[in-house]
C-alpha atoms as a PDB file:
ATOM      1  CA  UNK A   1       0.000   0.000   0.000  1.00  0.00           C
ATOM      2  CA  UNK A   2       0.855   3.834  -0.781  1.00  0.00           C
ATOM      3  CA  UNK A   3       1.560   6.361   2.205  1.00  0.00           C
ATOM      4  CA  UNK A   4      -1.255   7.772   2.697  1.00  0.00           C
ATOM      5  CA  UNK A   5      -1.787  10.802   5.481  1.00  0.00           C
ATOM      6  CA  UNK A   6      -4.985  11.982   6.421  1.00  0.00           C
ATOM      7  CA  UNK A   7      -5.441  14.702   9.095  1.00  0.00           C
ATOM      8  CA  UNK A   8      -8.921  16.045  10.621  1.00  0.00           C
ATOM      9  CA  UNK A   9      -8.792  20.306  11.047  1.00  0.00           C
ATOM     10  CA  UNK A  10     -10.324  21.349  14.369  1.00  0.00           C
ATOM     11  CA  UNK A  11     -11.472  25.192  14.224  1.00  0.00           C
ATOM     12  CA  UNK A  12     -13.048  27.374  15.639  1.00  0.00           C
ATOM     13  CA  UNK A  13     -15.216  29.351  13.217  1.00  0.00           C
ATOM     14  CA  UNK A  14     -16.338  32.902  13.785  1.00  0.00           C
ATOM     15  CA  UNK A  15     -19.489  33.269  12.458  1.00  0.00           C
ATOM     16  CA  UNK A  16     -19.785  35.048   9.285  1.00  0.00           C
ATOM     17  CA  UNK A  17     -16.645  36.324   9.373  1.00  0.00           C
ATOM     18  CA  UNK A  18     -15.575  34.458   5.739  1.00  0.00           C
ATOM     19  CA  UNK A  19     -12.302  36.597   5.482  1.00  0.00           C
ATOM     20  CA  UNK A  20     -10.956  35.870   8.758  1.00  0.00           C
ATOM     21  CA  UNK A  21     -11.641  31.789   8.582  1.00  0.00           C
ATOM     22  CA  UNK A  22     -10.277  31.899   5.068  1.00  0.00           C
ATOM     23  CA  UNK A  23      -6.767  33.087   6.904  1.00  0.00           C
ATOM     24  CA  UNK A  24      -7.099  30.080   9.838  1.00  0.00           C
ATOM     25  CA  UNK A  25      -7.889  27.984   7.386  1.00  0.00           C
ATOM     26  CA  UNK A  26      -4.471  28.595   5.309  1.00  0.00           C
ATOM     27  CA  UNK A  27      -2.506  28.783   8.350  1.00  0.00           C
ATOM     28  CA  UNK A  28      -4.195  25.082   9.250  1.00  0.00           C
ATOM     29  CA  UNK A  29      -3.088  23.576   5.764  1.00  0.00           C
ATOM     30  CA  UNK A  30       0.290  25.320   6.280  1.00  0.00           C
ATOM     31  CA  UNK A  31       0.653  23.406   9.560  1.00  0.00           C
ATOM     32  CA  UNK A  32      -0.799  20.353   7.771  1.00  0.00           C
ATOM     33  CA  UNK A  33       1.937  20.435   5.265  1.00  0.00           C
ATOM     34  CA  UNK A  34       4.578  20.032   8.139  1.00  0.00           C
ATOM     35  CA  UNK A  35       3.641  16.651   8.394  1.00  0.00           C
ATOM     36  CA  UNK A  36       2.722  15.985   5.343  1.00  0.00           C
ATOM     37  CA  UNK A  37      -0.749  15.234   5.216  1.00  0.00           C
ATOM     38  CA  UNK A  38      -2.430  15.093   1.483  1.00  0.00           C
ATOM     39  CA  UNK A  39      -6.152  15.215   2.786  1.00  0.00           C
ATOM     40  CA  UNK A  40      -7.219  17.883   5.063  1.00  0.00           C
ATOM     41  CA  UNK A  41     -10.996  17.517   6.180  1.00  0.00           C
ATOM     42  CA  UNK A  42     -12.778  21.096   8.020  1.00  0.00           C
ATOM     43  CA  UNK A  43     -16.102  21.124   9.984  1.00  0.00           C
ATOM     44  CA  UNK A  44     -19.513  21.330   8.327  1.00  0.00           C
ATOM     45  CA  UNK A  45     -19.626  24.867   7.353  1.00  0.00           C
ATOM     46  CA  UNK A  46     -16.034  25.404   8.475  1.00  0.00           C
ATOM     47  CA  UNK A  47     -15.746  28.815   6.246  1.00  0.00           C
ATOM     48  CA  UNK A  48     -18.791  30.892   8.116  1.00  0.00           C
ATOM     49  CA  UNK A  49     -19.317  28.855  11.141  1.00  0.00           C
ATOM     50  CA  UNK A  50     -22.484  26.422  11.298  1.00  0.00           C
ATOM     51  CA  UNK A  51     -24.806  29.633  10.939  1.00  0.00           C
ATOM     52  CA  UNK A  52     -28.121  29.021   9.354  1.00  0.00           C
ATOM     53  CA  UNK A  53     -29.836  31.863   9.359  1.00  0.00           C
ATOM     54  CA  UNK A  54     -26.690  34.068   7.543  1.00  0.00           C
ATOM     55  CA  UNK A  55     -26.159  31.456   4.936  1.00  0.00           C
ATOM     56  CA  UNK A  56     -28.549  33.043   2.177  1.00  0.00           C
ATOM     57  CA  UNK A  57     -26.107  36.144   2.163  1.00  0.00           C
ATOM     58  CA  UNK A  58     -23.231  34.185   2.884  1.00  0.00           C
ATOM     59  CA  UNK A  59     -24.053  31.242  -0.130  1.00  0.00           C
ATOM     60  CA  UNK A  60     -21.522  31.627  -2.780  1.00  0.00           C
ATOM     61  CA  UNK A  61     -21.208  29.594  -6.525  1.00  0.00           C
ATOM     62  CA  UNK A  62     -18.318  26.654  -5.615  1.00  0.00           C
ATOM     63  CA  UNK A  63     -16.693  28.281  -8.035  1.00  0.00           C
ATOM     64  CA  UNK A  64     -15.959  31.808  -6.494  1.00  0.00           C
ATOM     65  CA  UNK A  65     -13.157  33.393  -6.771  1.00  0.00           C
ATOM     66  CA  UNK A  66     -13.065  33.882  -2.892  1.00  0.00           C
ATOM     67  CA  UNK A  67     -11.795  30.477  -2.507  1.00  0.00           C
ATOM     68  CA  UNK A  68      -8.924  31.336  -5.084  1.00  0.00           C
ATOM     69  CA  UNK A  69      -6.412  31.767  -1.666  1.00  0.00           C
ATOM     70  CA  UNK A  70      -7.183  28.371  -0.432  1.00  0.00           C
ATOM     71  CA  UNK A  71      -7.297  26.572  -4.058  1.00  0.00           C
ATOM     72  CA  UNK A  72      -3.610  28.041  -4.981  1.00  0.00           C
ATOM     73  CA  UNK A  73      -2.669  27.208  -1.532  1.00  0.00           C
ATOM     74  CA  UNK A  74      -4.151  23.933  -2.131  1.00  0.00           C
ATOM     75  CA  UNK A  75      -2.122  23.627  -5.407  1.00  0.00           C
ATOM     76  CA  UNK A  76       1.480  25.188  -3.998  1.00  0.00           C
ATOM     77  CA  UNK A  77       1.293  22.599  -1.190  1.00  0.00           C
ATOM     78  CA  UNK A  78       0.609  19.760  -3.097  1.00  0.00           C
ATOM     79  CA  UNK A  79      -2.439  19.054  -0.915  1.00  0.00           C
ATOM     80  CA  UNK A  80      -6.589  18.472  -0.571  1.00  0.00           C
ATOM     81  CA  UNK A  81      -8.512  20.124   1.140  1.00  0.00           C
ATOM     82  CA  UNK A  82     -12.140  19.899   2.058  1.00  0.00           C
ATOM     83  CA  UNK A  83     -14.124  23.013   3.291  1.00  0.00           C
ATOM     84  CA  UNK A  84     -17.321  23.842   4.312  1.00  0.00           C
ATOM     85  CA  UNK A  85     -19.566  26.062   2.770  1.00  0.00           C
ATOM     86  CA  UNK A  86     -22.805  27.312   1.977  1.00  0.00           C
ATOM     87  CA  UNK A  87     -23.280  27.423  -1.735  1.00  0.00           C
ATOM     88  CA  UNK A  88     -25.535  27.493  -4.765  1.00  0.00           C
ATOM     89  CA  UNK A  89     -25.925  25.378  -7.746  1.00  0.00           C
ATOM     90  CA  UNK A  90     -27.634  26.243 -10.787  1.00  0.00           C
ATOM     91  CA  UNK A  91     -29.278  22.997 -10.500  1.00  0.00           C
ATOM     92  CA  UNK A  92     -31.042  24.279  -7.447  1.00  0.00           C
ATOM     93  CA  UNK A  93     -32.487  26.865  -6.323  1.00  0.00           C
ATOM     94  CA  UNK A  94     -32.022  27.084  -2.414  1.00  0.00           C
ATOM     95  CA  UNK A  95     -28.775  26.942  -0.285  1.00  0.00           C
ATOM     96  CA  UNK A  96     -27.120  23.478   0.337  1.00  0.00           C
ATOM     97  CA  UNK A  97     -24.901  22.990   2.640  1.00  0.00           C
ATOM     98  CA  UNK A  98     -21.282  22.406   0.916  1.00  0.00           C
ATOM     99  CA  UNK A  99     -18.162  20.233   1.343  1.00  0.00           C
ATOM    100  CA  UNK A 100     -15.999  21.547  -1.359  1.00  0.00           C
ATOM    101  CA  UNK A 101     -13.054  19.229  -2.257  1.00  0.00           C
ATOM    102  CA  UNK A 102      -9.858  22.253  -3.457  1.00  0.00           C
ATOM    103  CA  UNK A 103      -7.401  19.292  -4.863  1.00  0.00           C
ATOM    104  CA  UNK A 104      -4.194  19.210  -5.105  1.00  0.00           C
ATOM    105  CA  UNK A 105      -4.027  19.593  -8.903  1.00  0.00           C
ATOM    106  CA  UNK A 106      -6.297  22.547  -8.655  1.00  0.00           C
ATOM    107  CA  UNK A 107      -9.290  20.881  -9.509  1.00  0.00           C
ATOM    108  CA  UNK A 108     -12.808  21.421  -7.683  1.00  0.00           C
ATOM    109  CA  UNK A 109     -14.974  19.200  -6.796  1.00  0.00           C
ATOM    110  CA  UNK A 110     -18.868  19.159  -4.696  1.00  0.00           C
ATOM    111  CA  UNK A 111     -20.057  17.374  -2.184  1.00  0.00           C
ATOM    112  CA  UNK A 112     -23.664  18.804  -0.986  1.00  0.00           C
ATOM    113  CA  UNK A 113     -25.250  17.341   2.611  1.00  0.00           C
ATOM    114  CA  UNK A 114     -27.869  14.990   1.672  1.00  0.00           C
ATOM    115  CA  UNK A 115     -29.531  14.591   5.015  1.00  0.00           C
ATOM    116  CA  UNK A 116     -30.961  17.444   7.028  1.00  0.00           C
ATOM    117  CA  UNK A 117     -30.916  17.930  10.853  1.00  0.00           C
ATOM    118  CA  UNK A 118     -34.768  18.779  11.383  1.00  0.00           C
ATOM    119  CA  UNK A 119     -35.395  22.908  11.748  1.00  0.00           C
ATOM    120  CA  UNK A 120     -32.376  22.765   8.907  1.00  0.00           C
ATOM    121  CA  UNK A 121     -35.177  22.603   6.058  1.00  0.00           C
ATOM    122  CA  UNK A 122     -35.415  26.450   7.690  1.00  0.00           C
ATOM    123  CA  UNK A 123     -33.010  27.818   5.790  1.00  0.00           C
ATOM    124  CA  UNK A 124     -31.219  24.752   3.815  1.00  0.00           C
ATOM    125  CA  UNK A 125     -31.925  22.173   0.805  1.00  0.00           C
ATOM    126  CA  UNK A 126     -31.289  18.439   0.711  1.00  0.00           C
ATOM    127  CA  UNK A 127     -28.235  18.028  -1.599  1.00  0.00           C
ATOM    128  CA  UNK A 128     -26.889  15.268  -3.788  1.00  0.00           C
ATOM    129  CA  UNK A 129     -23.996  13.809  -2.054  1.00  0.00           C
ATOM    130  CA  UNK A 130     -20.830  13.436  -4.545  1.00  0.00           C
ATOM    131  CA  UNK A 131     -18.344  11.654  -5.757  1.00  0.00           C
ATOM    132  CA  UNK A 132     -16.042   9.363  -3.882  1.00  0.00           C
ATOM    133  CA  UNK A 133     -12.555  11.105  -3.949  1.00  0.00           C
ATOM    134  CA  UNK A 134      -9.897   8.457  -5.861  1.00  0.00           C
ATOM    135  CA  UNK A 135      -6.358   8.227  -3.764  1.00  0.00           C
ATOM    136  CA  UNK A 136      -4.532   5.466  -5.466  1.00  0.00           C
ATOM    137  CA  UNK A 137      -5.965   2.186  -4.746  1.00  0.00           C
ATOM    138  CA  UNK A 138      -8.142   4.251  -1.947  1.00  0.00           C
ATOM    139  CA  UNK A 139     -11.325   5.503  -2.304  1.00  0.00           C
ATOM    140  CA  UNK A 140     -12.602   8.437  -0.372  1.00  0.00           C
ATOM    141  CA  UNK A 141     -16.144   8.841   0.408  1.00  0.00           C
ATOM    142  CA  UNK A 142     -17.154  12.116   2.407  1.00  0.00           C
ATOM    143  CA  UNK A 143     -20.063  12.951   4.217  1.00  0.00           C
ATOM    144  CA  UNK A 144     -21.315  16.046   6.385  1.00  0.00           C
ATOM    145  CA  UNK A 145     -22.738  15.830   9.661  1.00  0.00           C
ATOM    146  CA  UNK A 146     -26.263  14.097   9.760  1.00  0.00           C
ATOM    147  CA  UNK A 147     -25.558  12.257   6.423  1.00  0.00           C
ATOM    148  CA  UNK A 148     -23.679   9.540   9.008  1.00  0.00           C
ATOM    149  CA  UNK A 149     -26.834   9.028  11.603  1.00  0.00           C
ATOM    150  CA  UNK A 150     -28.159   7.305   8.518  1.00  0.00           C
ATOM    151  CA  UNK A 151     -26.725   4.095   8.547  1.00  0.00           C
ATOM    152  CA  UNK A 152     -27.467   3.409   4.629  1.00  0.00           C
ATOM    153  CA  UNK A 153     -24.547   6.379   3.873  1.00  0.00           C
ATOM    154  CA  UNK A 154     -21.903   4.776   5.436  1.00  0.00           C
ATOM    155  CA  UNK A 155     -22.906   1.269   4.153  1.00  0.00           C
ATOM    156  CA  UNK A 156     -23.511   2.744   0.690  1.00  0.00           C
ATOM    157  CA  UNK A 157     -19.919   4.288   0.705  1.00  0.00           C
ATOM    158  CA  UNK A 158     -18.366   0.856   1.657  1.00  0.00           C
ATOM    159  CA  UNK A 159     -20.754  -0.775  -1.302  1.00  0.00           C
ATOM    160  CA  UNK A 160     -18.964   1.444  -3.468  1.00  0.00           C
ATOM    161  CA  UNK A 161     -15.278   0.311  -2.428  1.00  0.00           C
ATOM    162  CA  UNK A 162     -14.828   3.412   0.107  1.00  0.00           C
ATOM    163  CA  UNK A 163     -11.650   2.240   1.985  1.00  0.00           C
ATOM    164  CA  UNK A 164     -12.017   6.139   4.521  1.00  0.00           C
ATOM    165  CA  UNK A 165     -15.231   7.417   5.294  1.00  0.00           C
ATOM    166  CA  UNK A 166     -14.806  11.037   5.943  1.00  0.00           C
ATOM    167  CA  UNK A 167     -16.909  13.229   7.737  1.00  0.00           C
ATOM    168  CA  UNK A 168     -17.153  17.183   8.266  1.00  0.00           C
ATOM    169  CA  UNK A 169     -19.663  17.472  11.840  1.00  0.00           C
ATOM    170  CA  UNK A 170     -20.989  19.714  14.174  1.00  0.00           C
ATOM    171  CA  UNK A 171     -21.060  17.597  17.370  1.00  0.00           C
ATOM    172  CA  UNK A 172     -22.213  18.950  20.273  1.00  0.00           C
ATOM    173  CA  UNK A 173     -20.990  18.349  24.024  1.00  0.00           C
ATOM    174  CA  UNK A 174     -24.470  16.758  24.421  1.00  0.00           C
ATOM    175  CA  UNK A 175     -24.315  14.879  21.363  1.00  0.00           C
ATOM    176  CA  UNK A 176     -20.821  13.354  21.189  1.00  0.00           C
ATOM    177  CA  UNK A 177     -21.188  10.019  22.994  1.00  0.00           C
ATOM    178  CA  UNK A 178     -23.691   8.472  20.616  1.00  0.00           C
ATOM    179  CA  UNK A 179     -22.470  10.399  17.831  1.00  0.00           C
ATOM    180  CA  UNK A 180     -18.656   8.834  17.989  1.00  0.00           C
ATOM    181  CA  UNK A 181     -20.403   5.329  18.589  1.00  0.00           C
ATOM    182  CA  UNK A 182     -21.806   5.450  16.089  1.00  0.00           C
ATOM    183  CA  UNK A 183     -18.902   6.836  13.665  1.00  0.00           C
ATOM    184  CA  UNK A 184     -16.553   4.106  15.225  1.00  0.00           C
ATOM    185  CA  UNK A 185     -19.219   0.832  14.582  1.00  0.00           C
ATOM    186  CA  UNK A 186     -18.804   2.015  10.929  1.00  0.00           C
ATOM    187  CA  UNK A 187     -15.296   1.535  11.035  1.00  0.00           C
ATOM    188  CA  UNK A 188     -15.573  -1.748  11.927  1.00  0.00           C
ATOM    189  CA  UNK A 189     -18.839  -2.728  10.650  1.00  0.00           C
ATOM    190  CA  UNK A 190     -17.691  -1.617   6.943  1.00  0.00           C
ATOM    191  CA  UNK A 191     -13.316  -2.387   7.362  1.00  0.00           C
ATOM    192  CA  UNK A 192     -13.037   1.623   6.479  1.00  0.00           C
ATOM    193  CA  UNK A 193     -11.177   4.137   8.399  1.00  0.00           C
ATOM    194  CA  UNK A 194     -13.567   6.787   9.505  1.00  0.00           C
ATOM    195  CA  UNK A 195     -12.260  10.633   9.698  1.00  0.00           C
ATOM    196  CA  UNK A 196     -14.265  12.459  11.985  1.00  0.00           C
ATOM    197  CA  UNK A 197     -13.389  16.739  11.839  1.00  0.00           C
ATOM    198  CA  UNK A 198     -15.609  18.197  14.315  1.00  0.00           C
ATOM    199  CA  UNK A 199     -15.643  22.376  15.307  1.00  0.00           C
ATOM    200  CA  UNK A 200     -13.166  23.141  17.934  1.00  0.00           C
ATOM    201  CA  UNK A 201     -15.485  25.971  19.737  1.00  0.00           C
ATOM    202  CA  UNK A 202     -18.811  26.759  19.806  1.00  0.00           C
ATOM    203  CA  UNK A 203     -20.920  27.640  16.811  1.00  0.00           C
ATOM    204  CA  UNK A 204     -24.411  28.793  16.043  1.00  0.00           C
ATOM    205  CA  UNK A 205     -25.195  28.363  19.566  1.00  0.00           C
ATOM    206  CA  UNK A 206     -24.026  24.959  19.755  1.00  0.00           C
ATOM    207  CA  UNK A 207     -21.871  24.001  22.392  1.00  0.00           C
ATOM    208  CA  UNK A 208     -19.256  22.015  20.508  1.00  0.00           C
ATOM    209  CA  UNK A 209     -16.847  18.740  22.006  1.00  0.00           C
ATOM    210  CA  UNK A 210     -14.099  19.260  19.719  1.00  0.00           C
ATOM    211  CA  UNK A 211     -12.442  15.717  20.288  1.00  0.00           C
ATOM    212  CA  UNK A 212     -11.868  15.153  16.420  1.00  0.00           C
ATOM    213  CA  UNK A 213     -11.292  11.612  15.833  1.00  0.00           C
ATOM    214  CA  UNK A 214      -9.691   8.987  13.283  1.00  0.00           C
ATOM    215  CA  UNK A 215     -10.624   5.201  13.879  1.00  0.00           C
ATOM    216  CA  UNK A 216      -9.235   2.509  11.883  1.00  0.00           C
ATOM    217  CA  UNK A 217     -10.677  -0.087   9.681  1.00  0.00           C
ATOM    218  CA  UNK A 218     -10.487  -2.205  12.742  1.00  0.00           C
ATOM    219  CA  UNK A 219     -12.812   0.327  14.616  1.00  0.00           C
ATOM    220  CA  UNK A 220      -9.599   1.107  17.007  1.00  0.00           C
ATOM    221  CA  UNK A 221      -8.748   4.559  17.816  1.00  0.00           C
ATOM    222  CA  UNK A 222      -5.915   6.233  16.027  1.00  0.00           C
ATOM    223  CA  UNK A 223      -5.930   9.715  16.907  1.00  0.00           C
ATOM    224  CA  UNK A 224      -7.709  12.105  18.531  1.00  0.00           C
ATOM    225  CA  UNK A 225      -7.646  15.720  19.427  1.00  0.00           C
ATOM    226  CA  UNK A 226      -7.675  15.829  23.495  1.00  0.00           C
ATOM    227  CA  UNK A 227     -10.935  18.227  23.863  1.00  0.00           C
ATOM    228  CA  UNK A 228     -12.062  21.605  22.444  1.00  0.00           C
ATOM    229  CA  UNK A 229      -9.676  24.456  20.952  1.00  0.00           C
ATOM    230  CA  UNK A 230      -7.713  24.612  17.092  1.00  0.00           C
ATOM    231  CA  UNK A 231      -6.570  21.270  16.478  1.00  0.00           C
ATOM    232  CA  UNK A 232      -4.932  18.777  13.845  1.00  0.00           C
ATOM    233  CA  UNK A 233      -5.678  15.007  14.063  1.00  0.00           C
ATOM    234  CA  UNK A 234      -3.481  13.503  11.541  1.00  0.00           C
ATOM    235  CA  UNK A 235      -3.381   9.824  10.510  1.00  0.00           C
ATOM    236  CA  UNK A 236      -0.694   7.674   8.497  1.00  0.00           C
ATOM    237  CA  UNK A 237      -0.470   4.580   6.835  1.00  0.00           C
ATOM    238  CA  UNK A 238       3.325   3.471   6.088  1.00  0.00           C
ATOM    239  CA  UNK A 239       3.562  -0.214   4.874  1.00  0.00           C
ATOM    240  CA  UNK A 240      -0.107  -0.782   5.416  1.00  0.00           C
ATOM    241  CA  UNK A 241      -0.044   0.452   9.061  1.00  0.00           C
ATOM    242  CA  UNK A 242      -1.769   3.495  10.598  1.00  0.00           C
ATOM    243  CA  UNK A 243      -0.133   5.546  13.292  1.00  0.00           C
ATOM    244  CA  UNK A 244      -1.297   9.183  14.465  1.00  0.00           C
ATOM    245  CA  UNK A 245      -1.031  12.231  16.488  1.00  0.00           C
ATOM    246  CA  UNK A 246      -2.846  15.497  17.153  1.00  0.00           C
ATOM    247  CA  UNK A 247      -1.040  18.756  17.547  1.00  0.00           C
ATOM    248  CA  UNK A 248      -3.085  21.721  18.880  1.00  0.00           C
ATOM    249  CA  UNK A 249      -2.766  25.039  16.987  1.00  0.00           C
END
């Protein structure tokens, strides 16, 4: 097997402030790039904060050229990066919420949340899903926050040869016992390792755990941030092993 390094990004959002988490999030994939990682997974709505009643005026076309810092950053470190956002498509004519894959190669790809929280219909559409993210012989399947308490998404992924299940969350304090339960019984259930990037502080008046998390395909734990605060989780496979580590930012 290829070396593969995979690292969860803990933040802490401010809410609506796009310019400002545009700048943590560079400084988080310049940290990344210290060790290396090629896949760097945000929060659900990572680039405003999980704020649902500014993300009409915040929605933006994936294609914006406000994301042009983070795609050439993307490009000059030879790295992936997965943000969240709220966008629009010209398919649709409401706000999704967005996981927007800024490759390596400067490509772009979308990944829209296909299963609301309920009081989410409020200000949000149902989206699509997306592709499965090729790595080599791995295949990449990402999901955003309630797509996972649906246990057909993480057994459709592994249908489709997913070999990491990655997920962008909002968990909060409350929520985080079942919610990593659940996350870590995929891992084992399906043989995939399951990425878990949760928001490091709190966020449209969620109380968030932090305690990003990377389980193996063996359901063991790998890495894990300690609690709340800016945080990377980072995960490596060297001759078909996994080790990790979290460094706090």
């Amino acid at each position: 097997m290829t070396t593969l390094t995979l690292a969860s990004a803990q933040t802490c959002s401010i809410a609506g402030d796009l310019a400002a988490n545009i700048e943590r999030h560079l400084a988080f994939m310049v940290a990344a790039a210290e060790h290396d990682v090629q896949l760097l997974v945000f929060p659900e709505l990572s680039l405003t904060g999980y704020e649902p009643f500014l993300a009409m005026e915040l929605a933006i076309a994936p294609n914006d050229a406000v994301l042009t810092p983070l795609r050439e950053m993307a490009r000059e470190l030879n790295m992936t990066a997965v943000v969240g956002m709220p966008i629009r498509l010209p398919s649709s004519t409401g706000v999704l919420i967005g996981a927007l894959v800024l490759a390596a190669d400067g490509s772009l790809a979308v990944y829209s949340k296909q299963h609301l929280h309920s009081g989410e219909e409020l200000a949000f559409m149902p989206g699509q899903g997306g592709e499965a993210l090729v790595w080599g012989d791995d295949r990449i399947a990402l999901a955003v926050c309630a797509d996972f308490s649906h246990a057909s998404h993480p057994r459709d992924a592994a249908a489709l040869g997913a070999t990491v299940y990655a997920a962008g969350v909002l968990i909060s304090d409350g929520g985080y016992a079942a919610d990593s339960a659940l996350l870590q019984g995929y891992a084992g259930e399906h043989s995939m390792v399951v990425l878990m990037a949760n928001h490091g502080g709190p966020s449209g008046g969620w109380v968030c755990a932090g305690r990003s998390a990377i389980w193996g395909a063996d359901g063991a734990l790998i890495a894990a941030a300690s609690g709340v605060g800016d945080a990377l989780v980072i995960a490596r496979r060297e001759a078909g092993n996994w080790s990790g580590w979290s460094v706090a930012l």
